[in-house]
Each structure stands twice: as C-alpha cells, then as structure tokens.
Protein backbone atom coordinates (compact mmCIF):
# COMPACT_ATOMS: atom_id res chain seq x y z
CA UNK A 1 122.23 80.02 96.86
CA UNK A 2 123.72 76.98 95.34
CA UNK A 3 125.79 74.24 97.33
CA UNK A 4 129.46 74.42 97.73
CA UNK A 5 130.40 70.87 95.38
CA UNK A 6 129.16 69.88 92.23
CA UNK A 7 127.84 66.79 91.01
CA UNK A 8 130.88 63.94 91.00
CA UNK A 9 131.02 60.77 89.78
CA UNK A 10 132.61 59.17 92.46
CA UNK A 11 129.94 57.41 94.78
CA UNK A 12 130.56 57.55 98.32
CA UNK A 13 128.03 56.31 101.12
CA UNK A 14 126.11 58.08 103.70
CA UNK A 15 124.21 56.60 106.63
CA UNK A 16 121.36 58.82 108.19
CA UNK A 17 120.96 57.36 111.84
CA UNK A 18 117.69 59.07 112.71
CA UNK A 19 114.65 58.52 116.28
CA UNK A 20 114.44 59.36 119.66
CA UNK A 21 112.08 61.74 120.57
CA UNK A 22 109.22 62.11 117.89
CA UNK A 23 108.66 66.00 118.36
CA UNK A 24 111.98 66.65 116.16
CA UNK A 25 110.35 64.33 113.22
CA UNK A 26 113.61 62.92 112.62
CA UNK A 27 112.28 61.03 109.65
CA UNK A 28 110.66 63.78 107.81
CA UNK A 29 113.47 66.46 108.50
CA UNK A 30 116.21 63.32 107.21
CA UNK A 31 114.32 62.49 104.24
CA UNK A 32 114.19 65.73 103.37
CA UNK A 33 117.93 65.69 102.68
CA UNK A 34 117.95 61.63 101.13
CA UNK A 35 117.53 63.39 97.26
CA UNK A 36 120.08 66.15 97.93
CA UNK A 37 122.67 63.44 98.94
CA UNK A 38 121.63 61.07 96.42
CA UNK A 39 122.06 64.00 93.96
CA UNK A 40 125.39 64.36 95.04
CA UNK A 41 126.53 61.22 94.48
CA UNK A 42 126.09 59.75 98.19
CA UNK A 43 124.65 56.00 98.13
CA UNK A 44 122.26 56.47 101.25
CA UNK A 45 120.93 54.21 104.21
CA UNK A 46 119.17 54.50 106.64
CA UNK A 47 118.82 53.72 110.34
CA UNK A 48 115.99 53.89 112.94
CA UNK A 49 117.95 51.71 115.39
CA UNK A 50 121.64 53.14 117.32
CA UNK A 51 122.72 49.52 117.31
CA UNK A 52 123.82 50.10 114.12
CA UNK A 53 126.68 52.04 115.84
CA UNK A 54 127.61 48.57 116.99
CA UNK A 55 129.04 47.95 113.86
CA UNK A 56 132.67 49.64 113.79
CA UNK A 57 133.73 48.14 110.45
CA UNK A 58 129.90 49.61 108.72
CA UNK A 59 130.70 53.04 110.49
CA UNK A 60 134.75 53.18 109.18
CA UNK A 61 133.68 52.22 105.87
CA UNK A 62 130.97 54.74 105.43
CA UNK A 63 132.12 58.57 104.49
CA UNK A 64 129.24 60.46 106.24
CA UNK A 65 126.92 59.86 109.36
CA UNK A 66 124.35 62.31 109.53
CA UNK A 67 122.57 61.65 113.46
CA UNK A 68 119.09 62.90 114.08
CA UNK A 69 118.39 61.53 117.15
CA UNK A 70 117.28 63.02 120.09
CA UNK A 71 117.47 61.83 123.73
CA UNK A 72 118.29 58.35 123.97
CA UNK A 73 121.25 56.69 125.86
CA UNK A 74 123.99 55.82 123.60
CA UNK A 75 126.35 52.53 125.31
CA UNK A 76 130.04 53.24 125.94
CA UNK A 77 130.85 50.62 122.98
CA UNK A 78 128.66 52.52 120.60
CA UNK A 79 129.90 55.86 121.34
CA UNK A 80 133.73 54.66 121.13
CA UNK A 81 132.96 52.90 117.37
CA UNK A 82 131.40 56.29 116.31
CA UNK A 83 134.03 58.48 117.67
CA UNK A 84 136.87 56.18 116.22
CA UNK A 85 135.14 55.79 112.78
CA UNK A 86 135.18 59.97 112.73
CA UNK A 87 139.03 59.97 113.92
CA UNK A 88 139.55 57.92 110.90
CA UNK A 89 137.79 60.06 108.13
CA UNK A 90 134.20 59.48 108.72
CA UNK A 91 132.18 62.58 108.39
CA UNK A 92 129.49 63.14 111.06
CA UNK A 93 127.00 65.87 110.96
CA UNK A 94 123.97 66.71 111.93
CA UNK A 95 121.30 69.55 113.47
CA UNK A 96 119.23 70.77 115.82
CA UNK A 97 118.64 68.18 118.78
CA UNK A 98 119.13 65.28 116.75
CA UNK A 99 122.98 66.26 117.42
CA UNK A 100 123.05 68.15 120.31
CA UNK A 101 120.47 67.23 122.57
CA UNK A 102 121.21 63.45 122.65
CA UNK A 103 122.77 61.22 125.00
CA UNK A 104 124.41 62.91 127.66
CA UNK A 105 127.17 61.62 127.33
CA UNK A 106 130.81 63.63 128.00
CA UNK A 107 132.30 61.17 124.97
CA UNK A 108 129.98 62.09 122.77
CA UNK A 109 129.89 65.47 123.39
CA UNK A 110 133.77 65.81 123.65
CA UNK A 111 133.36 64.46 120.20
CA UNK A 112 130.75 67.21 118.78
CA UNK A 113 131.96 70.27 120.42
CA UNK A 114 128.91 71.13 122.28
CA UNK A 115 125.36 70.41 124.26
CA UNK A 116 122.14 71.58 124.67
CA UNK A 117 121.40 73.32 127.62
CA UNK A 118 117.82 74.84 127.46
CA UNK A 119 115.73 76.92 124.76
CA UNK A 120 113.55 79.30 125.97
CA UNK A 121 109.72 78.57 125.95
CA UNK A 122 107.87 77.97 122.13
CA UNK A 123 108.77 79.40 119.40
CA UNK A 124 110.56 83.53 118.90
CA UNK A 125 111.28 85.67 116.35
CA UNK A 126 115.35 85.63 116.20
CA UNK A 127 118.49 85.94 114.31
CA UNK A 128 121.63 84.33 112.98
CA UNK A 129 124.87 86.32 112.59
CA UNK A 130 126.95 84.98 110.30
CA UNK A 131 130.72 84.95 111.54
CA UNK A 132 132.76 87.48 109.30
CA UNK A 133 135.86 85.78 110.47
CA UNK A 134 134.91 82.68 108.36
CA UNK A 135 133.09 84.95 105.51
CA UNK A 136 135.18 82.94 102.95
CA UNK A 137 134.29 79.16 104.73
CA UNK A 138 132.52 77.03 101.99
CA UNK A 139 129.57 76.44 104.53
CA UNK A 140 128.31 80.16 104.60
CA UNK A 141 130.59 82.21 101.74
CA UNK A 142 128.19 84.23 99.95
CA UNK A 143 125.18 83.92 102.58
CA UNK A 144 123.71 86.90 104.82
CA UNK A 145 122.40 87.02 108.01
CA UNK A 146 118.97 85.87 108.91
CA UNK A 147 115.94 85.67 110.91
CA UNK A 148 113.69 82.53 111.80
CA UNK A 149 110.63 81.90 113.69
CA UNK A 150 111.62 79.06 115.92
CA UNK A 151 113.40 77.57 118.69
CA UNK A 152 116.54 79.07 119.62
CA UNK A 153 119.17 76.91 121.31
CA UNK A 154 121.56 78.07 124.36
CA UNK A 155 124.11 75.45 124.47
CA UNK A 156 127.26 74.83 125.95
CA UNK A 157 130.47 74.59 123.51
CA UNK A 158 134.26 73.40 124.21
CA UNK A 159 137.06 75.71 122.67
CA UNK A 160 138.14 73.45 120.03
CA UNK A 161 135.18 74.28 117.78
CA UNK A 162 135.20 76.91 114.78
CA UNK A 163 132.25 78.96 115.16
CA UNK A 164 130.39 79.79 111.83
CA UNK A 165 127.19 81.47 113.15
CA UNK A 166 126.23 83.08 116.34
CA UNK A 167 122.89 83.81 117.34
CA UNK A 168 122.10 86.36 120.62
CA UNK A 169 119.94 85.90 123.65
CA UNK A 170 119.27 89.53 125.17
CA UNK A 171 119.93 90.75 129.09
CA UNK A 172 116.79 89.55 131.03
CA UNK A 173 115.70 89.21 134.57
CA UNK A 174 118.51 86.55 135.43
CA UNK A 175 121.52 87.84 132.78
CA UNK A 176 122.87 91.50 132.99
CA UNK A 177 123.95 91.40 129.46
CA UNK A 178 123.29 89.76 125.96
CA UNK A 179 124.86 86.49 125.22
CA UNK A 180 126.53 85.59 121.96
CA UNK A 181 125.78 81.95 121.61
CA UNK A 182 127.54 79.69 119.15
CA UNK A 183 124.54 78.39 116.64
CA UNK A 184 126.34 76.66 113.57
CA UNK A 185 130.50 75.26 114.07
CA UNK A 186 132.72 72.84 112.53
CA UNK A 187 135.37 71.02 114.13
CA UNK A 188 137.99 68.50 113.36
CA UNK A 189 138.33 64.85 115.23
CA UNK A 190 141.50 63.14 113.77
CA UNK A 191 141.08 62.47 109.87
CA UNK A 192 137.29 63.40 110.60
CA UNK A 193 135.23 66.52 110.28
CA UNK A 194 132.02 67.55 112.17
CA UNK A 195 129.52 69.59 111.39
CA UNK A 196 126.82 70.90 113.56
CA UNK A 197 123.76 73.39 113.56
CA UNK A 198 121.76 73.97 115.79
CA UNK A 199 119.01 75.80 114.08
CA UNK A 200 116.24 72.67 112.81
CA UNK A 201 113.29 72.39 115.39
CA UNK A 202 110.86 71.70 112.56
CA UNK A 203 110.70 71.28 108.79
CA UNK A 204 109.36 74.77 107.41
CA UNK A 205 113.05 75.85 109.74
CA UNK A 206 114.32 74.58 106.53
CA UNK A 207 112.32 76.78 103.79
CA UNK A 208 114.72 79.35 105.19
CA UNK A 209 117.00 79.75 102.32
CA UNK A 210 120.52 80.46 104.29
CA UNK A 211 119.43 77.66 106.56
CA UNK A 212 118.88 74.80 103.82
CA UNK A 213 121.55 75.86 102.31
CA UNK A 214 124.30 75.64 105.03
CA UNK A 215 122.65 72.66 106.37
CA UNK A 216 123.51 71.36 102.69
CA UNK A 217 126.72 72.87 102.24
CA UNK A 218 127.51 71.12 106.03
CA UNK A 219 127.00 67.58 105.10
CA UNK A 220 129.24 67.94 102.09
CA UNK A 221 131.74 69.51 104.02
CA UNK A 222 131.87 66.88 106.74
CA UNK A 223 132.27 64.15 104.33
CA UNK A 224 135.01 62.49 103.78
C-alpha cells in the first residue's frame, strides 16, 4: 500500500503543533510521521507550544499544519490566524483527539468539520467501512475495509464534510438502531484543505496497514 505522491523536489514546509493531554502521546504518534514527511520533501518543525498559532505570517507561509493536541483552550486570536492561514492554502490535518477532541471551540470546529462527543469505555474490537462513493479518492483508492482494536470515536460532523470512512456503533440499551458514524473526511476551507481521522488512540493504531497508510496519504493530500 504505497502513498498517493512520489518523491518531488520541490521543498515545502510542514509544522507539527503537537501536547495537551499526555494519554494521546502526541510526540511519539507525530514523530512517527517526521521521516515520512521529510521523505517527501516537507522541511519539518515542530511545536509543543499553541502560541505558535500567534504567528499569522509563520502559519500563511507554511503549506501543512498537522495538530495533535488534545484538550487545551485555544484564544479567539489564535483560532482566527489558523483558520485564515487554511482559507489561504494552508493544509491542516490531523487525527484522533489531537484534532477532534481539542478546544471546544465552535470556530475551530466550524473549521474541521466535526467534534468529539464520547467513545465508549477502553478499548473494542471494530471496523472501518471504506466509503464506495469515494473508492477512486487518492486517500483510500485501492484500500479495503478494516478492523482495529481500539478506541472508537462517536462524534458530531457538519454537512460540509466529504466522508471517506464510516465506522458503526450497534443498537444498545439507549439507541434502537445502529449508527453509521463518520470516522475519516476531508473538507475544503477557502484555498485550504482539511483532513481528519479519527482512528489514532495509540501508536500500534498505526501498524494497521490501511490506517498508516491513509493517515499518510491525508497529510499529502491536505497540503498545499
């Protein structure tokens, strides 16, 4: 399962914005993807601080954000500089809580097409159903469904999202009947793309072949 661009000479920059709460080992996860990007011809820096989203001219000059940051409170300021750098042509992208459980904050989540909501307890045997619809999108063309042993995200989406993989929470004691829940989308903001999964709680998530590979193919897509 190879990713969706080959190696360019062009160099563009990426800026991994990574903290908040430890449990989601935002560093470990991130620099797990530092040599892929590098690969790819991304110059890459990194950020353990969200004042760097203070910084509107760093943010519009830089062609992808990946965010891996969960919880924290983002301030009005920073959250308009990130949303204008995307509308511009900055990428943003990102998975798991480090995009969607952060913040709180309508903005922001106006701007990635979705929030977390609740995961039922630990970690369950589950599947990903890959959207035949967008069969043919560079992000999943060529993958198959798949399983994973981990946390599995209900969240809450807006309709301006395309949804790339779905993942289904059965009828239980409070719900009469499944739920198809959106689990991997893109969306554009302005000149911008984002790209978000929701599948990440923990690094071996990633030994999952479809899911290191879309997670892969995302950030490439979402760059500018």
């Amino acid at each position: 399962m190879g990713v969706c661009n080959t190696l360019t000479s062009e160099i563009r920059r990426a800026l991994v914005v990574r903290g908040g709460w430890d449990g989601h080992q935002p560093v470990t996860i991130s620099d797990s993807f530092v040599p892929f990007l590098k690969e790819q011809g991304f110059t890459v820096e990194t950020s353990e601080d969200l004042a760097v989203y203070d910084d509107a001219e760093r943010l519009a000059a830089t062609d992808l954000i990946v965010q891996c940051w969960t919880m924290g409170t983002i301030t009005p300021q920073q959250r308009d500089n990130l949303a204008a750098a995307v509308r511009g042509g900055t990428g943003l992208a990102g998975w798991h809580g480090g995009i969607v459980d952060c913040f709180h904050d309508h903005g922001y989540h106006l701007l990635t097409g979705g929030k977390f909501v609740m995961h039922p307890p630990g970690f369950l045997d589950h599947t990903y159903q890959l959207s035949p619809e967008h069969a043919d999108h560079p992000i999943i063309a060529g993958l198959d469904d798949f399983a994973i042993h981990s946390e599995q995200y209900w969240v809450l989406t807006d309709a301006h999202i395309d949804v790339l993989a779905t993942t289904t929470f059965p009828a239980d004691d409070l719900h009469d009947r499944p739920a198809v829940m959106p689990a991997v989308w893109t969306r554009t903001h302005g000149a911008g793309r984002v790209f978000v999964s929701t599948i990440g709680h923990k690094p071996d998530d990633f030994d999952v072949p479809q899911v290191r590979t879309l997670t892969e193919r995302g950030l490439l897509w979402a760059s500018r």
